[in-house]
Protein backbone atom coordinates (compact mmCIF):
# COMPACT_ATOMS: atom_id res chain seq x y z
CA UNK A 1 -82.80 -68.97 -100.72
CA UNK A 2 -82.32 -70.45 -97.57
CA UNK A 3 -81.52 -74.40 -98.87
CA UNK A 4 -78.73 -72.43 -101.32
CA UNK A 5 -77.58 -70.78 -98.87
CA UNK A 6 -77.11 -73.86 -96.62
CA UNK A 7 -75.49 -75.65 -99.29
CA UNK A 8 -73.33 -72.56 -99.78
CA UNK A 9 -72.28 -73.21 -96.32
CA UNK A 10 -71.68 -77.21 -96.35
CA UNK A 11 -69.86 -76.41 -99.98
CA UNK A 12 -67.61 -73.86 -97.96
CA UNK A 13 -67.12 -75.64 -94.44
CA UNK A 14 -68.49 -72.43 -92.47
CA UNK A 15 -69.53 -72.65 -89.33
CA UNK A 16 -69.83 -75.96 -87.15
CA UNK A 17 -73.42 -77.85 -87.89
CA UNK A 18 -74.88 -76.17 -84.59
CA UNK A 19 -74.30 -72.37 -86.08
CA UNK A 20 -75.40 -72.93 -89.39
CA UNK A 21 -78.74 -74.18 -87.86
CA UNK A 22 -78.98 -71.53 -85.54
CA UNK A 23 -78.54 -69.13 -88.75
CA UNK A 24 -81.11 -70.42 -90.75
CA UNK A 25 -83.83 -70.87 -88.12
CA UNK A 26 -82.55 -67.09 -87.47
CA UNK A 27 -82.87 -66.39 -91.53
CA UNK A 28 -86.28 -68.09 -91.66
CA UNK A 29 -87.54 -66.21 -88.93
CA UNK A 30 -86.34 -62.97 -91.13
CA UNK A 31 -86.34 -63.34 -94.55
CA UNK A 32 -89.57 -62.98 -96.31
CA UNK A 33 -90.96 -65.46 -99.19
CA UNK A 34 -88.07 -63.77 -101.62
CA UNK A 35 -88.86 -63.59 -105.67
CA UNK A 36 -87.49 -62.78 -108.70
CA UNK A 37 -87.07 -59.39 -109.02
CA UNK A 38 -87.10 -58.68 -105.52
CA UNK A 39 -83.91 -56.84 -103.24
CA UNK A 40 -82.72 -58.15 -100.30
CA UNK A 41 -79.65 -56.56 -99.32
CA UNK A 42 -77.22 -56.99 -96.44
CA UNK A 43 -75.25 -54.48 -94.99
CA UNK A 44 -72.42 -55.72 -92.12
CA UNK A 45 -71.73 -52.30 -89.50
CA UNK A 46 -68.27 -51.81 -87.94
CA UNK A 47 -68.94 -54.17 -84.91
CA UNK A 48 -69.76 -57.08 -87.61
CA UNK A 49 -73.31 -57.38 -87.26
CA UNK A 50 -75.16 -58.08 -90.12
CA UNK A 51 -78.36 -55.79 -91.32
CA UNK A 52 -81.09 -57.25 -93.72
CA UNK A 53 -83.35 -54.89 -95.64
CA UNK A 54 -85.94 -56.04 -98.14
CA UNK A 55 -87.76 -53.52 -100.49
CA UNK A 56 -85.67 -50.88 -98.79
CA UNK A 57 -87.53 -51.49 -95.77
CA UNK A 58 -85.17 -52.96 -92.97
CA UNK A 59 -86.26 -56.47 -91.59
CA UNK A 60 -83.86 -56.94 -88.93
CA UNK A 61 -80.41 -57.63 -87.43
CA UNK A 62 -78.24 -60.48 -86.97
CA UNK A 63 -75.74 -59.25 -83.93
CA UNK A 64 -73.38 -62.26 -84.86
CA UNK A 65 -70.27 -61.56 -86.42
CA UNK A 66 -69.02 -65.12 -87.40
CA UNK A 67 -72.83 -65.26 -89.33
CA UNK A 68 -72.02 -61.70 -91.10
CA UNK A 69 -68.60 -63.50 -92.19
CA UNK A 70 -70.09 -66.39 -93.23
CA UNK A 71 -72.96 -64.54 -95.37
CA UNK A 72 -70.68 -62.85 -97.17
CA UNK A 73 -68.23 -65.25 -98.04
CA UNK A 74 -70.94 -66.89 -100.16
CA UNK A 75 -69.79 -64.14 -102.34
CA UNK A 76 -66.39 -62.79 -101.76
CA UNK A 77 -64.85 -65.93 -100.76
CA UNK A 78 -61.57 -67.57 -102.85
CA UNK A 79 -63.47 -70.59 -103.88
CA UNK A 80 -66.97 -69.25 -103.79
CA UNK A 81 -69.31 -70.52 -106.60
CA UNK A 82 -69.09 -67.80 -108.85
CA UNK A 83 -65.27 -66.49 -109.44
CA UNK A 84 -65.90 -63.94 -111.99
CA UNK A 85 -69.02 -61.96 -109.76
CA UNK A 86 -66.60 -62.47 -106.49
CA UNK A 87 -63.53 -60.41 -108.50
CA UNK A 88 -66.41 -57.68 -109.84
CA UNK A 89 -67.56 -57.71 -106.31
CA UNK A 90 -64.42 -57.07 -104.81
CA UNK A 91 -63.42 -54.65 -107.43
CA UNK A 92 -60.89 -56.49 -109.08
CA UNK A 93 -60.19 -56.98 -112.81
């Protein structure tokens, strides 16, 4: 999870080279060994920081809002990855 989601970010040119290292040592520090079948959700709160809950059980907060933006644009960005899930995801036909 965290190598696609470094590629994600190289693919999408977010963040300088300094932040996205400081997010994933800041991920890996988190994030548990994540399988299939498992739920790791983020949640961003109105002052852009970025909550991580795994199992329903919360793991912790990034207070960043530039990572919350960045996280989620793996997603709901224009030119992310997967076009189709982005319009679903964004509620669009």
């Amino acid at each position: 999870l965290l190598s696609a989601t470094a590629a994600e970010w190289q693919r999408l040119g977010l963040g300088s080279d300094a932040e996205r290292q400081r997010w994933l040592g800041q991920l890996a520090a988190l994030w548990p060994d994540v399988q299939a079948g498992d739920k790791l959700t983020f949640y961003v709160d109105k002052g852009g920081a970025g909550h991580f809950w795994w199992q329903e059980k919360p793991l912790g907060t990034l207070a960043d809002p530039q990572f919350s933006a960045a996280f989620l644009a793996i997603w709901l960005a224009d030119n992310s990855r997967d076009p189709a899930l982005t319009r679903r995801l964004r509620g669009q036909p």
